[in-house]
Protein backbone atom coordinates (compact mmCIF):
# COMPACT_ATOMS: atom_id res chain seq x y z
CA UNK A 1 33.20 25.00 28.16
CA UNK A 2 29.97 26.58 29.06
CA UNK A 3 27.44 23.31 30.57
CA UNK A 4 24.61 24.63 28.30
CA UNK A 5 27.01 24.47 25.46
CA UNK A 6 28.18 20.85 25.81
CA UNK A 7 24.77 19.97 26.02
CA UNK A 8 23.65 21.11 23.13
CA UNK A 9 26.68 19.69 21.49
CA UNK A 10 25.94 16.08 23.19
CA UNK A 11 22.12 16.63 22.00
CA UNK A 12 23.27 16.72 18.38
CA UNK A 13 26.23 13.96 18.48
CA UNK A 14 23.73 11.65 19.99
CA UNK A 15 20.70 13.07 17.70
CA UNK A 16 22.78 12.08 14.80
CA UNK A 17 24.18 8.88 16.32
CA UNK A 18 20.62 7.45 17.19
CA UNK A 19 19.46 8.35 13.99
CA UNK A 20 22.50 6.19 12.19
CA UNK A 21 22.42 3.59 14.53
CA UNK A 22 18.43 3.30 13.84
CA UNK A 23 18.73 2.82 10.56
CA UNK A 24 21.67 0.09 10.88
CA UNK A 25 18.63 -1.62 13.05
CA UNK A 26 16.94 -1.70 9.97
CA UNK A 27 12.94 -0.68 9.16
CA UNK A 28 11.39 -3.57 10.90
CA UNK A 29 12.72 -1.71 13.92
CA UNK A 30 9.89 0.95 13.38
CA UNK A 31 7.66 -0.83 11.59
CA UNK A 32 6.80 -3.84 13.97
CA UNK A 33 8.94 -4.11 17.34
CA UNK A 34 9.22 -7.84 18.55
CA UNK A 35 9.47 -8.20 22.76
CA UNK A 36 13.43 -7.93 21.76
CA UNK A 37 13.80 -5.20 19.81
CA UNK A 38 11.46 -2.83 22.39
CA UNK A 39 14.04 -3.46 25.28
CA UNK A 40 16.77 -2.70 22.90
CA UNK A 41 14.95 0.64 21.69
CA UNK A 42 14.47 1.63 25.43
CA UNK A 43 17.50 1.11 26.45
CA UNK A 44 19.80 2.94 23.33
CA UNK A 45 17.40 6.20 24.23
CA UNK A 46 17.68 5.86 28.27
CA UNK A 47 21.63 5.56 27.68
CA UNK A 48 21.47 8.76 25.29
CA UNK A 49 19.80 10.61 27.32
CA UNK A 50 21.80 10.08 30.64
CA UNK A 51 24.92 10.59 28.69
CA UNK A 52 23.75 14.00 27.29
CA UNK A 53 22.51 15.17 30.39
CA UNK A 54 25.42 13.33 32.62
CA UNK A 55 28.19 16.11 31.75
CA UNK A 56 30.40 14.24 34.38
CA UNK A 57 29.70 10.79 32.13
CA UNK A 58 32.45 10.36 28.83
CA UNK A 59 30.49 10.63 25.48
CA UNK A 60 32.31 7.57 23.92
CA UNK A 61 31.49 5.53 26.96
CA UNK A 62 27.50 6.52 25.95
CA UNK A 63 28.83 5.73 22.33
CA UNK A 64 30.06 2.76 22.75
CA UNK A 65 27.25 1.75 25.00
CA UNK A 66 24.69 2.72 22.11
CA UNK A 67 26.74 0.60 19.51
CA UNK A 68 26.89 -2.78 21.76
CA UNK A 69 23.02 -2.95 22.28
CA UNK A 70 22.43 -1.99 18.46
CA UNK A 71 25.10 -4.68 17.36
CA UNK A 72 23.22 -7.33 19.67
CA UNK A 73 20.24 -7.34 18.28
CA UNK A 74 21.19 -7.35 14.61
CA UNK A 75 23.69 -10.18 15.61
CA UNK A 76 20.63 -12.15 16.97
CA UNK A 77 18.60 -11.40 13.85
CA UNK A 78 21.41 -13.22 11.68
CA UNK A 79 21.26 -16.29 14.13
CA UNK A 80 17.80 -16.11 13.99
CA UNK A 81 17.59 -16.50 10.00
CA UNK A 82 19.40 -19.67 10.35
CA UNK A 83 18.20 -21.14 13.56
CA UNK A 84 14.03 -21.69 13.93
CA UNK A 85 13.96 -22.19 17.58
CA UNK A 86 16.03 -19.22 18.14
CA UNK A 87 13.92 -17.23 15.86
CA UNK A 88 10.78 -18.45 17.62
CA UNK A 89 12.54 -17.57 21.37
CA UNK A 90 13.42 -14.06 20.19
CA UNK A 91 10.65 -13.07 18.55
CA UNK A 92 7.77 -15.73 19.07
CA UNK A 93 5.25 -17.78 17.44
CA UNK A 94 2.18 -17.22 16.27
CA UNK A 95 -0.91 -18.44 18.38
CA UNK A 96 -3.94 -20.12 17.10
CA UNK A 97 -7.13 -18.49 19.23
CA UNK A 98 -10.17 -19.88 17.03
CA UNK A 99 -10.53 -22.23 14.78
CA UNK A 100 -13.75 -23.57 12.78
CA UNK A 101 -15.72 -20.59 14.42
CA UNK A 102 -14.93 -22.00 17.76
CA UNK A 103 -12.57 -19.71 20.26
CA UNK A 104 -9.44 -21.72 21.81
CA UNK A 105 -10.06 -20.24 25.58
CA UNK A 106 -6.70 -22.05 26.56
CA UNK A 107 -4.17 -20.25 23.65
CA UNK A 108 -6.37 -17.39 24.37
CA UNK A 109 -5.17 -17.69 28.14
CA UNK A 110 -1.38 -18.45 27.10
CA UNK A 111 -1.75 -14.87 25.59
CA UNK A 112 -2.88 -13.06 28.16
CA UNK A 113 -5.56 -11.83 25.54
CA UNK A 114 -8.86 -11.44 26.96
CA UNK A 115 -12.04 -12.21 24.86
CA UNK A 116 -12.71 -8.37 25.04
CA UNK A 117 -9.44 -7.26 23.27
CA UNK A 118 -10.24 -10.78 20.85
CA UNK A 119 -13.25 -8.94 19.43
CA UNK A 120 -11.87 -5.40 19.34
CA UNK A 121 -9.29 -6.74 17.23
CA UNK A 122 -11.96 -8.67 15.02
CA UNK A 123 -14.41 -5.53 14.78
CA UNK A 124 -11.50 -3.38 13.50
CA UNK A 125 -11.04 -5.76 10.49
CA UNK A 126 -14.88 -5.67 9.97
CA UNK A 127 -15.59 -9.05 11.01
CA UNK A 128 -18.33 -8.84 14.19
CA UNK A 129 -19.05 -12.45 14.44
CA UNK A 130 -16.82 -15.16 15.97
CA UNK A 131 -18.65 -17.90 14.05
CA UNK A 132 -18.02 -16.16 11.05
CA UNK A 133 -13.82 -16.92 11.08
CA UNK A 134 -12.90 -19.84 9.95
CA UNK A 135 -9.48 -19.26 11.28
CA UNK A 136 -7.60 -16.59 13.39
CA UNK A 137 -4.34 -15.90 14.63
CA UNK A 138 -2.54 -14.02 17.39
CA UNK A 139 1.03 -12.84 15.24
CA UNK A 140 3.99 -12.33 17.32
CA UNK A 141 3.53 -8.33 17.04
CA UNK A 142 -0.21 -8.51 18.98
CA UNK A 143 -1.87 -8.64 15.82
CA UNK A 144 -4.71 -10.56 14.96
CA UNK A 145 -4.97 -12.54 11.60
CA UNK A 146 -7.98 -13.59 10.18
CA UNK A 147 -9.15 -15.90 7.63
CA UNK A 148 -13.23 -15.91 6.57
CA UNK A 149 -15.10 -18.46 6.26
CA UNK A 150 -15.46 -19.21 2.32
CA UNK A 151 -19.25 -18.34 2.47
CA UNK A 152 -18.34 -14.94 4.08
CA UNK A 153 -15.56 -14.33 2.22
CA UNK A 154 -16.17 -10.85 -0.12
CA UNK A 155 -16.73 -11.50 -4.33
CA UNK A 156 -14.29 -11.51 -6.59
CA UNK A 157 -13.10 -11.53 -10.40
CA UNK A 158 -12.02 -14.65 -9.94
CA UNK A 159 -15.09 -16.24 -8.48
CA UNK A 160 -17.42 -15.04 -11.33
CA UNK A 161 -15.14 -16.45 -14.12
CA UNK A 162 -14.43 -12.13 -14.96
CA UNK A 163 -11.18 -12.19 -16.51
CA UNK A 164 -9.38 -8.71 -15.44
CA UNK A 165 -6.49 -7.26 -16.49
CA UNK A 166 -3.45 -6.79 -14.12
CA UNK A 167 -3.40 -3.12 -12.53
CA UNK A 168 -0.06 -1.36 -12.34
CA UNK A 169 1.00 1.68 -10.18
CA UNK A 170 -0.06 4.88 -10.54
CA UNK A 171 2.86 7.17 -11.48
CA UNK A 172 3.36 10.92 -9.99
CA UNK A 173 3.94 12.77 -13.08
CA UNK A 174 3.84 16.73 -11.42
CA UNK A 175 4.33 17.48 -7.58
CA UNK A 176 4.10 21.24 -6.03
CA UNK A 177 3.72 22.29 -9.84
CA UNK A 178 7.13 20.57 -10.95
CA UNK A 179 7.15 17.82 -13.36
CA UNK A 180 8.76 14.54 -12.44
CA UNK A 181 10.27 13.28 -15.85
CA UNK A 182 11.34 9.80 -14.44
CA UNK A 183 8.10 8.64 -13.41
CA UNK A 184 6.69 10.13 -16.78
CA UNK A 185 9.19 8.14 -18.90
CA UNK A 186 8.45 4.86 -17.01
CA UNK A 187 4.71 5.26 -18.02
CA UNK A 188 6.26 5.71 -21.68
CA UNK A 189 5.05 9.01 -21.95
CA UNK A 190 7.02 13.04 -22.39
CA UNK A 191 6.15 16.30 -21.51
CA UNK A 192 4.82 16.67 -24.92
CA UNK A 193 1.80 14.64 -23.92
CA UNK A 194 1.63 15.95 -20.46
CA UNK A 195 1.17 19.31 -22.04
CA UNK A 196 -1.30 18.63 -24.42
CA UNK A 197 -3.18 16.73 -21.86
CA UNK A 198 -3.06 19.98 -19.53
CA UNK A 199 -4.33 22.31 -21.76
CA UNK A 200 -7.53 19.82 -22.49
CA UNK A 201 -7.85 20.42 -18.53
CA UNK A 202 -7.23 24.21 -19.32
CA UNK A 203 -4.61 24.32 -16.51
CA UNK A 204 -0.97 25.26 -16.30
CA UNK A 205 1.25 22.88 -14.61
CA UNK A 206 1.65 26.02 -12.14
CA UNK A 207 -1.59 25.11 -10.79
CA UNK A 208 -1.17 21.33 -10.08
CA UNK A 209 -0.17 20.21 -6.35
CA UNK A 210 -0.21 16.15 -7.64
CA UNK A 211 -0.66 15.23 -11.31
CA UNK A 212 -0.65 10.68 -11.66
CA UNK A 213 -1.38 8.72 -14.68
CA UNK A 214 -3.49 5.48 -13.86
CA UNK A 215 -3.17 2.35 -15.72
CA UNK A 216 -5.24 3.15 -18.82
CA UNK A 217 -2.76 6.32 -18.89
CA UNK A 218 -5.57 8.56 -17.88
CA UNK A 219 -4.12 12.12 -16.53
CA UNK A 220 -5.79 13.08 -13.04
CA UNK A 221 -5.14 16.28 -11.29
CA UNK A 222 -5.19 18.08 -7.67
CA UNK A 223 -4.85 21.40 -7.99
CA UNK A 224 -4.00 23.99 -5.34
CA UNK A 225 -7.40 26.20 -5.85
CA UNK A 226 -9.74 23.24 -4.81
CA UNK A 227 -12.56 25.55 -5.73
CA UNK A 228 -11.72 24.83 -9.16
CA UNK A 229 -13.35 21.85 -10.52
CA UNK A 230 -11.45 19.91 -13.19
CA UNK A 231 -13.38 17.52 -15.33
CA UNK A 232 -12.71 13.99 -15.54
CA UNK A 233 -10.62 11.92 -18.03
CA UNK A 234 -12.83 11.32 -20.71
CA UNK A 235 -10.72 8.53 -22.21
CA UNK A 236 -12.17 5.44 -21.60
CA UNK A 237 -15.94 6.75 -22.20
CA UNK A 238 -15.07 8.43 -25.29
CA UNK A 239 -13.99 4.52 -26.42
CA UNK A 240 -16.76 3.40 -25.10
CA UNK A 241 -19.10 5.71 -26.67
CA UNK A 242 -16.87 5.30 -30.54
CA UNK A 243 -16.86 0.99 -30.19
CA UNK A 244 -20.97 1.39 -29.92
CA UNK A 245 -21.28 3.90 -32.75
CA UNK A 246 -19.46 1.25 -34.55
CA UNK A 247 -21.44 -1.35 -33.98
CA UNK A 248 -24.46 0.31 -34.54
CA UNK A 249 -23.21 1.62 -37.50
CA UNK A 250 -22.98 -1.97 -38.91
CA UNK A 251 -26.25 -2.90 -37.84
CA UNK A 252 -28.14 -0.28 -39.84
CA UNK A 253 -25.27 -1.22 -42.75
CA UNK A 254 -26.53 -4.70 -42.58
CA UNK A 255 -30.36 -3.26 -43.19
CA UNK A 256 -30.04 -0.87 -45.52
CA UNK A 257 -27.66 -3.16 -48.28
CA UNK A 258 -29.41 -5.23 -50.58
CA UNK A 259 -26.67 -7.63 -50.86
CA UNK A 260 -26.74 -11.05 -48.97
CA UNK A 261 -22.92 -10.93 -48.96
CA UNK A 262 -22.70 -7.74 -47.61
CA UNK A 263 -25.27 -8.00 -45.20
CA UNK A 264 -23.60 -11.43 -43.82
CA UNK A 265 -20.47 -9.72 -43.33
CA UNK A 266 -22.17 -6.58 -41.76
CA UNK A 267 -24.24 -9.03 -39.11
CA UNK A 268 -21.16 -11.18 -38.67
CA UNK A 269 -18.93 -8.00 -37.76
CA UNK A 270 -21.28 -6.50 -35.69
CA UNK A 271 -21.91 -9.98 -33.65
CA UNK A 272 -18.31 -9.93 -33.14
CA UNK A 273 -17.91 -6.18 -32.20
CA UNK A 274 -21.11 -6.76 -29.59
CA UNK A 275 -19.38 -9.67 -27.81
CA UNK A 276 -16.10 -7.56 -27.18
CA UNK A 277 -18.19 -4.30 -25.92
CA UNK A 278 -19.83 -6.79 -23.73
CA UNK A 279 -16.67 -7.69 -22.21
CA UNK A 280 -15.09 -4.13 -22.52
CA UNK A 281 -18.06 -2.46 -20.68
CA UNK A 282 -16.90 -3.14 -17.03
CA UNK A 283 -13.36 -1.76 -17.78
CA UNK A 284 -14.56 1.02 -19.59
CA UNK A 285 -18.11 2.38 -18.05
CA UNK A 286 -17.01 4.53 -14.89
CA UNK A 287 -20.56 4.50 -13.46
């Protein structure tokens, strides 16, 4: 056999056998390599590439090779679920480096982190002042996590009593101009809708490069013209804009009858129909 020709053939058996063997590893394996898991990564590509290029070497020696070190390290991730000290050994323990504002100069040491890379790592999660953490840790990965001081710490719902409602995913309803029923049936919806909802638009699902419904079950659209501009979902102000109609409406009922009764039941309606648009307003104004 030609040399050129056994290489290419070694170049695909090992192409395919790194790719299997990767995803026995797992995803953590690309994701976030521990000390471990780098050698291991190394060392499977240095032996694939010496056995495709090494015509003289066997290919199941390289295979074989390849299928010890990836068997290693997921036989050390099973010890490690059970075993703490040998999870900490293999992939290592998370270093306090300040605390209370204050930087711990000897963990920062034990690191080898210097107070240089400390603040890069603080700067790229928007946090430019030391005295500002209340807490910060070096993860086994290099990563820095940090934890605000409750005075810096950003607003939320939750802080100012504001009740909201849970969010859920956005589903992908129409990709490259196909529509993707399964996502459009978990939202509860059909192509029925979908169609009526394009032709508000004045598209054709032709035109759409990503259609999603949000979690009101608003339609929004990227099309593949970008020059086009498509308006958006008027849902939520065109509730809006009804609700205060309606409560308006009751107001001038409650001034114009010359009944007590009715005007009591008009004021009392409209009272209650105020208090909801005043909680409604954040969910429903865009602006």
């Amino acid at each position: 056999m030609l040399n050129w020709v056994e290489i290419v053939i070694r170049s695909f058996t090992f192409l395919i056998a790194l790719f299997l063997l990767t995803k026995w590893l797992g995803k953590k394996q690309l994701a976030e390599l521990s000390f471990f898991e780098y050698v291991t990564g190394i060392t499977i590509g240095s032996i694939a590439a010496e056995v495709t290029m090494g015509l003289e070497r066997h290919i199941m020696h390289g295979l074989i090779a390849m299928t010890i070190w990836t068997l290693f390290p997921i036989i050390m991730g099973l010890i490690s679920l059970k075993n703490k000290k040998i999870r900490d050994f293999v992939e290592g323990k998370a270093t306090i480096v300040i605390k209370d504002g204050k930087i711990l100069e000897d963990n920062l040491k034990k690191e080898r982190y210097t107070i240089d890379e400390l603040l890069e790592q603080l700067r790229s999660k928007d946090v430019f002042q030391v005295s500002d953490v209340e807490f910060a840790v070096i993860e086994p990965n290099g990563d820095v996590s940090i934890l605000l001081k409750k005075e810096n710490q950003p607003l939320t719902a939750k802080d100012i009593q504001l009740n909201q409602p849970s969010v859920k995913e956005p589903q992908t309803v129409i990709m490259d101009g196909l529509i993707l029923d399964e996502p459009l049936s978990t939202a509860g919806l059909n192509r029925g809708w979908l169609n009526e909802e394009l032709e508000k638009l004045e598209i054709t699902v032709d035109n759409v490069f990503l259609g999603q419904i949000d979690s009101y079950g608003q339609l929004t659209v990227d099309l593949y013209d970008d020059k086009i501009n498509v308006p958006s979902p008027q849902e939520k102000p065109l509730l809006l804009a009804s609700l205060k109609k309606c409560q308006a409406d009751l107001e001038l009922f409650s001034i114009q009858t010359e009944s007590e009764k009715a005007k009591q039941l008009y004021n009392k309606n409209s009272q209650k129909l105020n208090r909801l648009l005043s909680k409604l307003k954040p969910l429903l104004n865009d602006n």
